[in-house]
C-alpha atoms as a PDB file:
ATOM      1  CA  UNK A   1      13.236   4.806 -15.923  1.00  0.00           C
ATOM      2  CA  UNK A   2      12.641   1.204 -16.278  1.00  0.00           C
ATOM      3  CA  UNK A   3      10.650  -0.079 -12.952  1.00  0.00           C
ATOM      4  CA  UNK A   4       7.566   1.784 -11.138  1.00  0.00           C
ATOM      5  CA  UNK A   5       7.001   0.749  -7.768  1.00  0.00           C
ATOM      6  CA  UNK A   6       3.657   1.757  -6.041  1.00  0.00           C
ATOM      7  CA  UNK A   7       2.220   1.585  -2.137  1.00  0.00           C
ATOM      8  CA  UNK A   8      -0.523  -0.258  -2.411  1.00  0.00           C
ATOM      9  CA  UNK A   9      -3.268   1.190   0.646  1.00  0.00           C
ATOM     10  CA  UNK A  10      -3.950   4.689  -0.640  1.00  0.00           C
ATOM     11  CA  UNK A  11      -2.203   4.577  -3.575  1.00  0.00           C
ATOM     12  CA  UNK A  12      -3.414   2.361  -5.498  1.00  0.00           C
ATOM     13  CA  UNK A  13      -6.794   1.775  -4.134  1.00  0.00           C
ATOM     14  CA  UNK A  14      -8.682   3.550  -0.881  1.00  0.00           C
ATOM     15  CA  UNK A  15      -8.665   0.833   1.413  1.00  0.00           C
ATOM     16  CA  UNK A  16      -8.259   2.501   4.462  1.00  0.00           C
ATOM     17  CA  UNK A  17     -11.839   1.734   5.336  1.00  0.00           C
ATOM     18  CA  UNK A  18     -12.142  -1.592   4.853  1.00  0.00           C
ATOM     19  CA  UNK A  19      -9.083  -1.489   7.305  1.00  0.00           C
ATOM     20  CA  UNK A  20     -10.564   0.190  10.184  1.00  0.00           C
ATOM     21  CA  UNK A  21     -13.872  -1.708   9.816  1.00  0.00           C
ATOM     22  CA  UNK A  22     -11.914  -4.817  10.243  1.00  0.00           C
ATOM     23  CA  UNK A  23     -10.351  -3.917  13.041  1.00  0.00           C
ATOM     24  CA  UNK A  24     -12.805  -1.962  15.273  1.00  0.00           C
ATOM     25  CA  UNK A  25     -14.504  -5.412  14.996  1.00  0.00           C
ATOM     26  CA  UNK A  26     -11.369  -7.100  16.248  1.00  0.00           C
ATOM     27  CA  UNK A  27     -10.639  -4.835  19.282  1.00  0.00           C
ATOM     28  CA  UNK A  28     -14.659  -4.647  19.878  1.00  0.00           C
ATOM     29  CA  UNK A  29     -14.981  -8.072  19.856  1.00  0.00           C
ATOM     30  CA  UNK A  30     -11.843  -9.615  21.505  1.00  0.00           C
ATOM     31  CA  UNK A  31     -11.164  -6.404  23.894  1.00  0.00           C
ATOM     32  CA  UNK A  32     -14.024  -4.702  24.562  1.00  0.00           C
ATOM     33  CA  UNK A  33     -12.288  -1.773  23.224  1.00  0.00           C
ATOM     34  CA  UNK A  34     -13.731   1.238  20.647  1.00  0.00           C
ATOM     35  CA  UNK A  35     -10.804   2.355  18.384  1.00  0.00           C
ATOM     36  CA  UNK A  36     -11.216   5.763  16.436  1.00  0.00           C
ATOM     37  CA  UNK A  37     -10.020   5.667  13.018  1.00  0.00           C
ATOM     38  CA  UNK A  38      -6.579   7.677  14.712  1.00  0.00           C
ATOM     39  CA  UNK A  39      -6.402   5.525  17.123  1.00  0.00           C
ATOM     40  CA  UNK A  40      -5.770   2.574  14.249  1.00  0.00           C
ATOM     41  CA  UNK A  41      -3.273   4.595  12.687  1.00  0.00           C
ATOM     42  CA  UNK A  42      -1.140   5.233  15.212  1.00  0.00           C
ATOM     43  CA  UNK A  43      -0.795   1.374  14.881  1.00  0.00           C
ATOM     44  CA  UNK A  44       0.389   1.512  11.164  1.00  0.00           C
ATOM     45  CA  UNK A  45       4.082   0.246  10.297  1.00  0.00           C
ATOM     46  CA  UNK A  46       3.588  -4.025  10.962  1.00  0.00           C
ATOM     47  CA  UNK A  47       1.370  -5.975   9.177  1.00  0.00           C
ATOM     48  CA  UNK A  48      -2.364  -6.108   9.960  1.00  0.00           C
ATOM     49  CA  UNK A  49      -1.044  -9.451  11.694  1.00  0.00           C
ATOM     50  CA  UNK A  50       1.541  -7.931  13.289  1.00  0.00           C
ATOM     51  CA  UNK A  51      -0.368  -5.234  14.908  1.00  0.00           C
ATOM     52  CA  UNK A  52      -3.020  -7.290  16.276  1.00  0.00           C
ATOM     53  CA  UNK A  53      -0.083  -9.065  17.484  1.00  0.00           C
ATOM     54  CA  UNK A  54       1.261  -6.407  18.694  1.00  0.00           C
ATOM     55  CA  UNK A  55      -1.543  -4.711  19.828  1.00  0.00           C
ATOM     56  CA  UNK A  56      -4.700  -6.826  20.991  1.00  0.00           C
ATOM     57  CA  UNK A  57      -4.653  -8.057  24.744  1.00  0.00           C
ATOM     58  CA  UNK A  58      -6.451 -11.296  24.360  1.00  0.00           C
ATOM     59  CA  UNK A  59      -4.646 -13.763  24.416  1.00  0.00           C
ATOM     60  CA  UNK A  60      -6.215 -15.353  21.250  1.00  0.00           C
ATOM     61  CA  UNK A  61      -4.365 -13.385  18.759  1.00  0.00           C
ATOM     62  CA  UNK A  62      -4.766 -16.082  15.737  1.00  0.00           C
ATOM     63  CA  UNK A  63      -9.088 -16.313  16.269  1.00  0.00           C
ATOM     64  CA  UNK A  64      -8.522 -12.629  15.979  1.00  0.00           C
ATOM     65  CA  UNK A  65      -6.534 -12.143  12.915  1.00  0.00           C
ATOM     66  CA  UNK A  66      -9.467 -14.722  11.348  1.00  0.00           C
ATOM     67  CA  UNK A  67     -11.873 -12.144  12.214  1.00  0.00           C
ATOM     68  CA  UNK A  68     -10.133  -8.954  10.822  1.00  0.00           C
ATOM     69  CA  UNK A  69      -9.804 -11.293   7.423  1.00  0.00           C
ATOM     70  CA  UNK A  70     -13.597 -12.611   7.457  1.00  0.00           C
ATOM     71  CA  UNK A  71     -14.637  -8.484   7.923  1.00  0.00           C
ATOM     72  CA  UNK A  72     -12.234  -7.995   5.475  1.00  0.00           C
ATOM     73  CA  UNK A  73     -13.276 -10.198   2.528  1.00  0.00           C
ATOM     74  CA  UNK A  74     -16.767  -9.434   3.505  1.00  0.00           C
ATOM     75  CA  UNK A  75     -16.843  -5.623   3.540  1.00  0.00           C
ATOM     76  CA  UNK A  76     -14.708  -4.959   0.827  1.00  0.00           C
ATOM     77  CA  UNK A  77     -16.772  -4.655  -2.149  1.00  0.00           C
ATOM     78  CA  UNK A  78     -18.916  -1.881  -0.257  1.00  0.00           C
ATOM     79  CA  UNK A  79     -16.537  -0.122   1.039  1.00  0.00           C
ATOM     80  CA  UNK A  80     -13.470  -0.077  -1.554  1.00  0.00           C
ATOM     81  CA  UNK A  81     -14.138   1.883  -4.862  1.00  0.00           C
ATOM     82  CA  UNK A  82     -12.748   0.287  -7.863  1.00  0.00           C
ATOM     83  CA  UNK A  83     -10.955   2.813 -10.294  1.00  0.00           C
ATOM     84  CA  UNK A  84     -11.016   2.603 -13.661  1.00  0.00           C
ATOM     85  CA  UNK A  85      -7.970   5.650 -14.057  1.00  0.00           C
ATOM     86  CA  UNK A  86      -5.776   3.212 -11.800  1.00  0.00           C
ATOM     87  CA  UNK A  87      -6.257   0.539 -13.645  1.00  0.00           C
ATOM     88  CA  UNK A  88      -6.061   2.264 -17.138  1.00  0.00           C
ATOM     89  CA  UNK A  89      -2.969   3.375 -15.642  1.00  0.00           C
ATOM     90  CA  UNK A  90      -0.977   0.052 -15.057  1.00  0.00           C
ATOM     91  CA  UNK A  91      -2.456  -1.108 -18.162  1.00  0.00           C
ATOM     92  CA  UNK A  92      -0.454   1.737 -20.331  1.00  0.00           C
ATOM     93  CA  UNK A  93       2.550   1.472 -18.103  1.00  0.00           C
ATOM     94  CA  UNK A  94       2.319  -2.114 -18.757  1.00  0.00           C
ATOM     95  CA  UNK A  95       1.845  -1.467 -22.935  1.00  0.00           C
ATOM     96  CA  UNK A  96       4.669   1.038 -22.326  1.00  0.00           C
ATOM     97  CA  UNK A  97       7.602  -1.824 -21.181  1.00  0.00           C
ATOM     98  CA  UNK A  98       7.991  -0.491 -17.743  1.00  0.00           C
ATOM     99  CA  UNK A  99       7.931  -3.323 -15.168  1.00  0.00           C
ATOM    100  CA  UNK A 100       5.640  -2.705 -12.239  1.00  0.00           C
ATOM    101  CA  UNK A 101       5.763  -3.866  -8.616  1.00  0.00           C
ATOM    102  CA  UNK A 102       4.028  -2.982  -5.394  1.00  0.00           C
ATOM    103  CA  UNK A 103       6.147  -2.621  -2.223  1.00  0.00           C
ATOM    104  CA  UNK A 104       3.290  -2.283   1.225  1.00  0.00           C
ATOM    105  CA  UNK A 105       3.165  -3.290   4.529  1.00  0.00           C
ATOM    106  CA  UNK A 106      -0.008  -4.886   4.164  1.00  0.00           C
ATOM    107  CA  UNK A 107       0.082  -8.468   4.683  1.00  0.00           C
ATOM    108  CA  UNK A 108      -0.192 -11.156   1.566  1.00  0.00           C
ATOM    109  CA  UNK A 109      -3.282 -12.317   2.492  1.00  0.00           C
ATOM    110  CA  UNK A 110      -5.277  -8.958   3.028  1.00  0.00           C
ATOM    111  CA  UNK A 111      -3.391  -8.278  -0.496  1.00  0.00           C
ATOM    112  CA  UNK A 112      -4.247 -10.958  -2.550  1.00  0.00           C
ATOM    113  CA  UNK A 113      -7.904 -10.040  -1.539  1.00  0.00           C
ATOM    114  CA  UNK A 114      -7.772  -6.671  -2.607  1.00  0.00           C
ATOM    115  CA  UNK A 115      -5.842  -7.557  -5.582  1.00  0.00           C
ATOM    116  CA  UNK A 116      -8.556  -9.682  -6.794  1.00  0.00           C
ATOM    117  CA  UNK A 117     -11.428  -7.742  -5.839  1.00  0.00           C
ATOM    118  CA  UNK A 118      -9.714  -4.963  -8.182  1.00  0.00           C
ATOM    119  CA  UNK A 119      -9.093  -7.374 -10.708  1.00  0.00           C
ATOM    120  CA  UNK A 120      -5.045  -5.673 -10.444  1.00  0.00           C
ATOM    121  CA  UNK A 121      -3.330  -9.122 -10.119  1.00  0.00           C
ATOM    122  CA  UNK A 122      -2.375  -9.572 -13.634  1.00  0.00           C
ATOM    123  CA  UNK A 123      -0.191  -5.688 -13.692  1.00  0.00           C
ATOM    124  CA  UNK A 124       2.751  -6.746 -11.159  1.00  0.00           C
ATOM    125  CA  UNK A 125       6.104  -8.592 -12.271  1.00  0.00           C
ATOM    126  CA  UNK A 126       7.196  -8.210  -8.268  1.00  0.00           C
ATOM    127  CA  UNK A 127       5.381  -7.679  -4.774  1.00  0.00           C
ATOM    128  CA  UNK A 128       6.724  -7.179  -1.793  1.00  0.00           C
ATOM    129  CA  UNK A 129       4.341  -7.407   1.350  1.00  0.00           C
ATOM    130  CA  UNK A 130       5.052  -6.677   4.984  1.00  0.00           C
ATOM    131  CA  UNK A 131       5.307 -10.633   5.639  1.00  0.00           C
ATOM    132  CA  UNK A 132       8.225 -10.237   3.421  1.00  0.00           C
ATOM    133  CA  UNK A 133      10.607  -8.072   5.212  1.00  0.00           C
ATOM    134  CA  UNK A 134      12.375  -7.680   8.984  1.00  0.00           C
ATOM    135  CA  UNK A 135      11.963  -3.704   9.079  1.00  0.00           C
ATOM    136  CA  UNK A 136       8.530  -1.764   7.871  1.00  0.00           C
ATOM    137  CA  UNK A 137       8.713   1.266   5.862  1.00  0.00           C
ATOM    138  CA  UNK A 138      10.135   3.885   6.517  1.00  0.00           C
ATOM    139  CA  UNK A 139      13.099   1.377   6.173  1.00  0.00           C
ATOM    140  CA  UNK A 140      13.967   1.184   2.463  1.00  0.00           C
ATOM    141  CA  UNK A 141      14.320  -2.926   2.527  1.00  0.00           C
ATOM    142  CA  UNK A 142      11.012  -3.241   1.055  1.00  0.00           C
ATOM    143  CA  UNK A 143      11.941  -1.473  -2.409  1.00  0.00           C
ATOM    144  CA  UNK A 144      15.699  -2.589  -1.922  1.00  0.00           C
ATOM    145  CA  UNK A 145      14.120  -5.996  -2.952  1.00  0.00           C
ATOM    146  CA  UNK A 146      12.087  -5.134  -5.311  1.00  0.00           C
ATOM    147  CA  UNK A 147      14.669  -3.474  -7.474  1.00  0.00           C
ATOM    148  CA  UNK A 148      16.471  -6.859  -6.621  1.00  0.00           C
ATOM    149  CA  UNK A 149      14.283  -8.968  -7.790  1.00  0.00           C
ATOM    150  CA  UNK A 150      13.612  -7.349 -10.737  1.00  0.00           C
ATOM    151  CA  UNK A 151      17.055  -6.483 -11.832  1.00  0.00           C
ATOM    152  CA  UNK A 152      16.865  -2.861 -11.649  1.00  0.00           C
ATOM    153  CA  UNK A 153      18.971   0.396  -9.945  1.00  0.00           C
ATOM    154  CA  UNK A 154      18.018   2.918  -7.757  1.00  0.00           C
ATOM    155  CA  UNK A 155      18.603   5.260 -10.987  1.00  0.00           C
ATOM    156  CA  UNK A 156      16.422   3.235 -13.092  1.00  0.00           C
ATOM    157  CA  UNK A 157      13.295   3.483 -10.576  1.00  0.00           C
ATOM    158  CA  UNK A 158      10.742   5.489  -8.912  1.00  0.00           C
ATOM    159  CA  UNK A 159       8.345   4.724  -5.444  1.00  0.00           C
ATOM    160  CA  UNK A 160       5.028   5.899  -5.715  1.00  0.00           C
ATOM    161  CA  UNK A 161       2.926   6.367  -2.261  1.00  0.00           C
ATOM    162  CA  UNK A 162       0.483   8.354  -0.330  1.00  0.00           C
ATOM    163  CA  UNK A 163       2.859   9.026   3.051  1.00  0.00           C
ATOM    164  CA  UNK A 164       5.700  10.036   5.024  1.00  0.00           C
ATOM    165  CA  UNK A 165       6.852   6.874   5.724  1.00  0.00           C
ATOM    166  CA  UNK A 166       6.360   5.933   1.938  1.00  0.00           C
ATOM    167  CA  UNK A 167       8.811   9.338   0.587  1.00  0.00           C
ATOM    168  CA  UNK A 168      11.305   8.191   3.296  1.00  0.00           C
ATOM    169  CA  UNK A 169      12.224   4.927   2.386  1.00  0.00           C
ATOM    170  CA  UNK A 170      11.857   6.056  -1.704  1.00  0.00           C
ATOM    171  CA  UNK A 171      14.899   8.661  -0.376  1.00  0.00           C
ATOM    172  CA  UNK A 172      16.664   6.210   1.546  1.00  0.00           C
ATOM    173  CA  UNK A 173      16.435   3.354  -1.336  1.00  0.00           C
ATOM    174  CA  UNK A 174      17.987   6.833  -3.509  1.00  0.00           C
ATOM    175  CA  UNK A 175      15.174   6.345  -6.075  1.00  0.00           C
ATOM    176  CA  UNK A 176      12.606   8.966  -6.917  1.00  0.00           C
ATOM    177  CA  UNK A 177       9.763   9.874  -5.087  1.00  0.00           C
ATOM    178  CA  UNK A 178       5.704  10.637  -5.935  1.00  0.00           C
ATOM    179  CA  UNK A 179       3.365  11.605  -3.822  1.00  0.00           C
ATOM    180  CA  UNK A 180      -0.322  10.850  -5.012  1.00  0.00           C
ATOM    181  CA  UNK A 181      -3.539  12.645  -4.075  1.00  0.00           C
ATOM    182  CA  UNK A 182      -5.162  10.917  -6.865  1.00  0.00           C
ATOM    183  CA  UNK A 183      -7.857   9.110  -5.170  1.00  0.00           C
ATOM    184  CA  UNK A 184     -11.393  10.219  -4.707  1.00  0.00           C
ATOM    185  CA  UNK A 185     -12.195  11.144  -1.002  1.00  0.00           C
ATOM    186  CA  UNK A 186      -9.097  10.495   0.173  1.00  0.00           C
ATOM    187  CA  UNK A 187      -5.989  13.562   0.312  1.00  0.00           C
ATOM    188  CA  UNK A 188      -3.193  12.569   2.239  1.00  0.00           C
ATOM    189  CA  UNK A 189      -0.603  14.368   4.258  1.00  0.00           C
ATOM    190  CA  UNK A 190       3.001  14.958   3.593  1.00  0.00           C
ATOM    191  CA  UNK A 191       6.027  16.916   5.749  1.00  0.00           C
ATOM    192  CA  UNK A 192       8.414  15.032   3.813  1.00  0.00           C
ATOM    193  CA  UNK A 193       9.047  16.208   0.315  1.00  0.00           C
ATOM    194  CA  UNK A 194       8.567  13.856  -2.745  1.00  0.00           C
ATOM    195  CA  UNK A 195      10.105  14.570  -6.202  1.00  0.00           C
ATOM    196  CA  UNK A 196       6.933  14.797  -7.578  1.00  0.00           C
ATOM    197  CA  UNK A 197       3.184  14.999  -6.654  1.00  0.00           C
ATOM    198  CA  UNK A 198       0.973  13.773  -8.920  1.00  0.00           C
ATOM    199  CA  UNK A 199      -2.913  15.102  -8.090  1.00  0.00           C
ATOM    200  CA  UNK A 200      -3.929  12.651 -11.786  1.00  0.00           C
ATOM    201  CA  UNK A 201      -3.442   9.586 -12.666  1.00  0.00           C
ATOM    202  CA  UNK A 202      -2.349  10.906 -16.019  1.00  0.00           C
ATOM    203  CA  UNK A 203       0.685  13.517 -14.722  1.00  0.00           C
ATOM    204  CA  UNK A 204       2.601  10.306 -13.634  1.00  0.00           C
ATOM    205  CA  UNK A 205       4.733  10.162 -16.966  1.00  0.00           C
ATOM    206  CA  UNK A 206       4.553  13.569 -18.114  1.00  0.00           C
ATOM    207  CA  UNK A 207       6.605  14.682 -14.408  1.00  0.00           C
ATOM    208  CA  UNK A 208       9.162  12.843 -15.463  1.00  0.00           C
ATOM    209  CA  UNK A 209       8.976  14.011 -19.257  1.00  0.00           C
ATOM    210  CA  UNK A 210       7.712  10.701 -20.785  1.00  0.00           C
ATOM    211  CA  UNK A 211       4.825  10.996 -23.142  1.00  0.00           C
END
């Protein structure tokens, strides 16, 4: 095993709130419209861009994709937990040699803000964002480039995330699969079957018999 991939939203950090707060302020304030939490997920696979795009009726798509950044940036220190496991984590993968990347379909912008509100963008030698790619995950492009970029096979690499769409294109890039439930507050979901659940940060290696 030479490259870890992870998901970023749920995987690496619980940012599923921040999400929805940004945009149930979108669709409040440019459609009149109260989204549940489900409803927002059933709107998961694009970018946040692309589903405002995809989604929002007004006409002024680009004022609202300000506003879900402004909430964003805003609300993101009270409502994302920083973990210190997760980032102990990359730091010994990182003193171990393997080469890291994330592969999401968040868009770079939303990203970069997390990323530096975690103080995680030092760990990554490749990312790979939904503004990146033609076809969202479950396609496998996403962590097709990855191992691309970074030189790597599907033998040499596992994808780590917190969904069905995440195990799906790990299976269909032929790498390994983990599923996490390592967050606080947040357990996930799975039908599909990854190679290896990890409920601790601290499993990840030992799964795959590395010390």
């Amino acid at each position: 095993m030479k490259a870890i991939l992870f998901d970023f939203d749920g995987t690496l950090a619980h940012t599923l709130p921040v999400c929805f707060e940004a945009f149930q302020e979108v669709f409040r304030r440019f459609d009149e419209r109260e989204l549940t939490n489900e409803d927002i997920i059933s709107m998961f696979g694009p970018s946040e861009t692309g589903i405002i795009r995809e989604n929002l009726k007004h006409t002024d798509s680009s004022s609202a994709i300000e506003l879900y950044y402004t909430v964003y940036s805003e609300t993101h220190d009270k409502l994302v937990p920083h973990s210190p496991e997760i980032i102990e984590l990359l730091g010994d993968l990182r003193r171990k040699g393997y080469q890291l990347g994330i592969v999401t379909g968040k868009a770079q912008r939303s990203l970069d803000l997390s990323l530096e509100a975690l103080k995680m963008t030092s760990y990554f030698d490749v990312v790979i964002t939904g503004d990146d790619v033609t076809n969202a995950k479950p396609h496998p492009e996403g962590i097709q480039q990855a191992m691309k970029r970074l030189g790597v096979t599907n033998e040499d690499t596992i994808y780590l995330g917190d969904s069905d769409a995440d195990i799906l294109a790990g299976i269909d890039a032929g790498v390994r699969t983990v599923g996490v439930y390592w967050l606080p507050d947040y357990q996930p979901t799975f039908t599909q079957k990854p190679d290896v659940v990890c409920n601790k940060t601290t499993q990840l290696l030992t799964s795959f018999g590395i010390e």
